[in-house]
Protein backbone atom coordinates (compact mmCIF):
# COMPACT_ATOMS: atom_id res chain seq x y z
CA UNK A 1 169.63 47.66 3.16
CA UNK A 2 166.96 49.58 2.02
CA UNK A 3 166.25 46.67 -0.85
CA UNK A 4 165.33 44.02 0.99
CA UNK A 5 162.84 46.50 2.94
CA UNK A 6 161.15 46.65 -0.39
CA UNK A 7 161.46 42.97 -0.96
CA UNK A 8 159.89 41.92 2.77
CA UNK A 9 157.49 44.68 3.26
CA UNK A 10 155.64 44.01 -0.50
CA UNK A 11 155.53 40.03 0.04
CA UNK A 12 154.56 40.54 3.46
CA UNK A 13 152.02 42.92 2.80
CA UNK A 14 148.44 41.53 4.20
CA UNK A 15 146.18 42.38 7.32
CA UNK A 16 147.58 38.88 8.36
CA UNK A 17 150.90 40.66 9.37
CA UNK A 18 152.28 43.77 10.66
CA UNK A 19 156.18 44.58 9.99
CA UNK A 20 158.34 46.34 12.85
CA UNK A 21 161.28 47.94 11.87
CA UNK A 22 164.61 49.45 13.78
CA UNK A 23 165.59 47.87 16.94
CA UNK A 24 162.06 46.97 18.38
CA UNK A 25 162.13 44.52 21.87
CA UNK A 26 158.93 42.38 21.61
CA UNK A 27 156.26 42.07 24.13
CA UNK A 28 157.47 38.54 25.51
CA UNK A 29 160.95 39.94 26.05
CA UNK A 30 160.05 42.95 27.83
CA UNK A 31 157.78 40.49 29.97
CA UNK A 32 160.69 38.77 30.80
CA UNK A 33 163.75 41.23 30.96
CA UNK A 34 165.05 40.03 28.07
CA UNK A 35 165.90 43.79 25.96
CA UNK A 36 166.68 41.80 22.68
CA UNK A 37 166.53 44.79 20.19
CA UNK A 38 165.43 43.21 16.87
CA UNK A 39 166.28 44.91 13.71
CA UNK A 40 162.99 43.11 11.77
CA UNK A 41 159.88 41.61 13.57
CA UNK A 42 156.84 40.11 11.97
CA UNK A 43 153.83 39.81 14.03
CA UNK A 44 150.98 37.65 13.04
CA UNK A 45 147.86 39.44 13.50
CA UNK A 46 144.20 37.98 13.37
CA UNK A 47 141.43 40.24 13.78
CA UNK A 48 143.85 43.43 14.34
CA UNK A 49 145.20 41.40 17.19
CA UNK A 50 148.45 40.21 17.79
CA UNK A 51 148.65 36.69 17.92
CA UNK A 52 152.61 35.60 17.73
CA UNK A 53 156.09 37.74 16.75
CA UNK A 54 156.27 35.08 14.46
CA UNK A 55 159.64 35.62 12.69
CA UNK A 56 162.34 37.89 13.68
CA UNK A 57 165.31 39.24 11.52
CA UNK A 58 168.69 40.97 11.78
CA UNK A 59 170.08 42.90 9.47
CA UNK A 60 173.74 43.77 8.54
CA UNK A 61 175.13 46.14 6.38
CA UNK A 62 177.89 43.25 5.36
CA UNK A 63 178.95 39.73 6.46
CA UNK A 64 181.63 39.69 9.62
CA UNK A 65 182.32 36.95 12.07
CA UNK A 66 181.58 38.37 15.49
CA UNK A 67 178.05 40.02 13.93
CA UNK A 68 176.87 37.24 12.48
CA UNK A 69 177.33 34.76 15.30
CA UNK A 70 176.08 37.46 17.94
CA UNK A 71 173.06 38.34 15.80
CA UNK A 72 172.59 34.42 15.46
CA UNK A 73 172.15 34.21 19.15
CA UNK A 74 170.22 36.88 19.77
CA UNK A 75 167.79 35.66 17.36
CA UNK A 76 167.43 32.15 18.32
CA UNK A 77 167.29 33.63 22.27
CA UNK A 78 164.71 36.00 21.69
CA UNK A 79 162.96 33.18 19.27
CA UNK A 80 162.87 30.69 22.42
CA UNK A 81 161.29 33.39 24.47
CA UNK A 82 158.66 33.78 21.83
CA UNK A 83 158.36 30.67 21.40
CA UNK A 84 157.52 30.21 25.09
CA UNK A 85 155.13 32.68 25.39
CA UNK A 86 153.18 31.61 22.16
CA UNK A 87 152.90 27.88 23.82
CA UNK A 88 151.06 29.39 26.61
CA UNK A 89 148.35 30.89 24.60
CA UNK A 90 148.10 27.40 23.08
CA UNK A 91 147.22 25.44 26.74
CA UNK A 92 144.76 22.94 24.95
CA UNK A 93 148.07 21.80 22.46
CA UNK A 94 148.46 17.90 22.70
CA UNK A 95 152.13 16.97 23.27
CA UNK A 96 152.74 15.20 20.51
CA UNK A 97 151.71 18.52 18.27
CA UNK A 98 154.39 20.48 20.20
CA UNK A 99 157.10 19.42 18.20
CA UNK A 100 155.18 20.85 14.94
CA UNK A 101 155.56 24.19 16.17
CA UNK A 102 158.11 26.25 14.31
CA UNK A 103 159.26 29.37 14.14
CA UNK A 104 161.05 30.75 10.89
CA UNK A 105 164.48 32.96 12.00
CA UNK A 106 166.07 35.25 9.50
CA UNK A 107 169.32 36.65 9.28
CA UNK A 108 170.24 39.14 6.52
CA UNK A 109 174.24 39.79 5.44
CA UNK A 110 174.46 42.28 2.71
CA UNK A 111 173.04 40.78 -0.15
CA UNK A 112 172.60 37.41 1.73
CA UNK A 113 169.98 35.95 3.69
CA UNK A 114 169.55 32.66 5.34
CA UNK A 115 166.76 31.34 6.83
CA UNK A 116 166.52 29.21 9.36
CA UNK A 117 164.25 27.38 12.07
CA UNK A 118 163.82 26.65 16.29
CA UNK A 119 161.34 24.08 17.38
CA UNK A 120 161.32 21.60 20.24
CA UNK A 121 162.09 18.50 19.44
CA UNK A 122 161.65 17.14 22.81
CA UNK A 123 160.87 18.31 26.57
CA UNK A 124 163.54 20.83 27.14
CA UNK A 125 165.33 19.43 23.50
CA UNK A 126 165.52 22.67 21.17
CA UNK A 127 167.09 21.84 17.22
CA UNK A 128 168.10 24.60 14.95
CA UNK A 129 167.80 23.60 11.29
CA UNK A 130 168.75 25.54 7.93
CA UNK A 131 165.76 26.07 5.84
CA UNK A 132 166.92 28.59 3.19
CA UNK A 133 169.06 30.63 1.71
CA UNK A 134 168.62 33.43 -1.34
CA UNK A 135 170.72 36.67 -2.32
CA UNK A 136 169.66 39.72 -3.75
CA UNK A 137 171.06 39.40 -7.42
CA UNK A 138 174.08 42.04 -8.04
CA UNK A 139 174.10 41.54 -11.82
CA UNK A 140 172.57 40.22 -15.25
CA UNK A 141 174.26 36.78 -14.81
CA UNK A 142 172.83 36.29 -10.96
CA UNK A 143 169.08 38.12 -12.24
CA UNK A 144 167.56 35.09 -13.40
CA UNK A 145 167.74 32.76 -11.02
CA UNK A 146 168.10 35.16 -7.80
CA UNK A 147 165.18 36.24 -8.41
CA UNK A 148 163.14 33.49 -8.52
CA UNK A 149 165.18 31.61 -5.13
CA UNK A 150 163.57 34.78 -3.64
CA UNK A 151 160.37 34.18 -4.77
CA UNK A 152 160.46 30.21 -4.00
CA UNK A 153 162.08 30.67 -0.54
CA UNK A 154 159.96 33.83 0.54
CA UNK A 155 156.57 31.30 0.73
CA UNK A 156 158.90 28.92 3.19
CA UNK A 157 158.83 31.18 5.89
CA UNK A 158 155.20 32.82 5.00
CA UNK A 159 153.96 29.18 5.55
CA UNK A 160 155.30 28.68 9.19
CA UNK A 161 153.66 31.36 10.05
CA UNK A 162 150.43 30.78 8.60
CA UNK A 163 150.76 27.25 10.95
CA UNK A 164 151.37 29.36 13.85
CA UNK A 165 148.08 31.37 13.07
CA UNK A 166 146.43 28.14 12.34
CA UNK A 167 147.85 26.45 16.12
CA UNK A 168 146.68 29.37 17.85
CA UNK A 169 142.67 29.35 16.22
CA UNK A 170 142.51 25.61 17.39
CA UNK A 171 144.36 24.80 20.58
CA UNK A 172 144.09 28.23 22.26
CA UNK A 173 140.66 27.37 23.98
CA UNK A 174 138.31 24.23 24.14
CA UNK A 175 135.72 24.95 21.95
CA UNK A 176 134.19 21.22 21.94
CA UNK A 177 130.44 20.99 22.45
CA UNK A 178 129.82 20.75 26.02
CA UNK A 179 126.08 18.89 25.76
CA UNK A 180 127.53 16.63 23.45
CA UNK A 181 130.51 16.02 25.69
CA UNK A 182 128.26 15.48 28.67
CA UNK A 183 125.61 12.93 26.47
CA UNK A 184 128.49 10.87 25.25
CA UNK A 185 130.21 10.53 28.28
CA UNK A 186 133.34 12.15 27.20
CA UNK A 187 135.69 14.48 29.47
CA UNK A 188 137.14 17.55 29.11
CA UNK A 189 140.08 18.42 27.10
CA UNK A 190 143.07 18.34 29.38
CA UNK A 191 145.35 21.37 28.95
CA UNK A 192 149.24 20.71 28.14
CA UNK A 193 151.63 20.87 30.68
CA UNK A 194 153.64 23.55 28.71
CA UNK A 195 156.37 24.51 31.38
CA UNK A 196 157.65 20.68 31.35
CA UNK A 197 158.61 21.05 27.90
CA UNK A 198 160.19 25.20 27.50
CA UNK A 199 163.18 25.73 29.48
CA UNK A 200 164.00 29.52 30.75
CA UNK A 201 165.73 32.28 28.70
CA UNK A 202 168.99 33.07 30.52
CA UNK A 203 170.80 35.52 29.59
CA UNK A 204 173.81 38.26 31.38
CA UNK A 205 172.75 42.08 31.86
CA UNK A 206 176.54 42.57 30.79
CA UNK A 207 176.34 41.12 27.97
CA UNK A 208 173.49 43.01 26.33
CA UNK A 209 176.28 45.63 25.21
CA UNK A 210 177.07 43.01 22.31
CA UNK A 211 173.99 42.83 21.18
């Protein structure tokens, strides 16, 4: 699958990101005893500081039933944890913005990939949606236009992320002007209660042998 290492690591190549190959657990996860091995993580980085794993990926050799729907689950698990911990670092979030977080999933087959996305839609309400979907091209007839569904659907998942980055400079602290605050009459910014809206990661120690 060496390809689409090419493919992911020159797109994604910026100070804005750092790419973590081979079976990496993320911090979140290890917080919370989750050992989701990930075959493709990338973090989004601001100031050489981690902000958000902001996409995660799985990669197969070739399509098979069993792989594909465990990897699928493992992914959108692991994604909810993330997701979780990211909301924390975002206190100052209103409510209704919650629901404009997303985080990009991708799952690669082979030649294949599909993208697709987790976001709350509602307290405790997750929704999994299809974004995209591109193959590597195999031939002269499939060149053409695989290439370019690469190159349109890459930027799909490049700018969730770059709204992640964005959520995290604004909502992360209250950075209002307090003297201005206190002359107008205005109160303080009142932080989100986060934990009504994420549900926990469950998940069976016995179970981690399939993934």
């Amino acid at each position: 699958m060496k390809f689409w290492g090419v493919v992911f690591e020159s797109y994604f190549y910026s100070n804005e990101y750092m790419l973590h190959w081979g079976d990496t657990v993320s911090t979140p996860c290890k917080k919370s005893y989750l050992r989701f091995k990930a075959d493709l993580r990338i973090v989004v980085m601001s100031n050489d500081e981690d902000i958000v794993d902001g996409t995660t990926a799985e990669v197969a050799k070739k399509a098979a039933p069993k792989k594909l729907l465990m990897d699928e689950l493992k992914s959108v698990l692991g994604t909810k944890c993330h997701m979780s911990n990211f909301l924390m670092l975002i206190p100052f979030i209103p409510a209704k913005k919650i629901k404009d977080v997303v985080f990009p999933i991708v799952q690669i087959m082979g030649f294949d990939v599909r993208v697709y996305t987790l976001q709350l839609a509602n307290r405790g309400v997750y929704i999994l949606q299809d974004l995209a979907s591109f193959s590597f091209p195999t031939n002269y007839n499939s060149l053409k236009h695989g290439v370019s569904k690469i190159i349109n659907d890459l930027p799909c998942i490049e700018s969730l992320l770059i709204e992640l980055e964005n959520m995290y400079e604004t909502y992360q602290m209250d950075d209002d002007d307090g003297m201005s605050r206190i002359l107008s009459g205005t109160s303080n910014k009142k932080k989100t209660p986060i934990n009504c809206w994420t549900t926990e990661v469950i998940w069976n120690e016995k179970d981690d042998g399939d993934l």
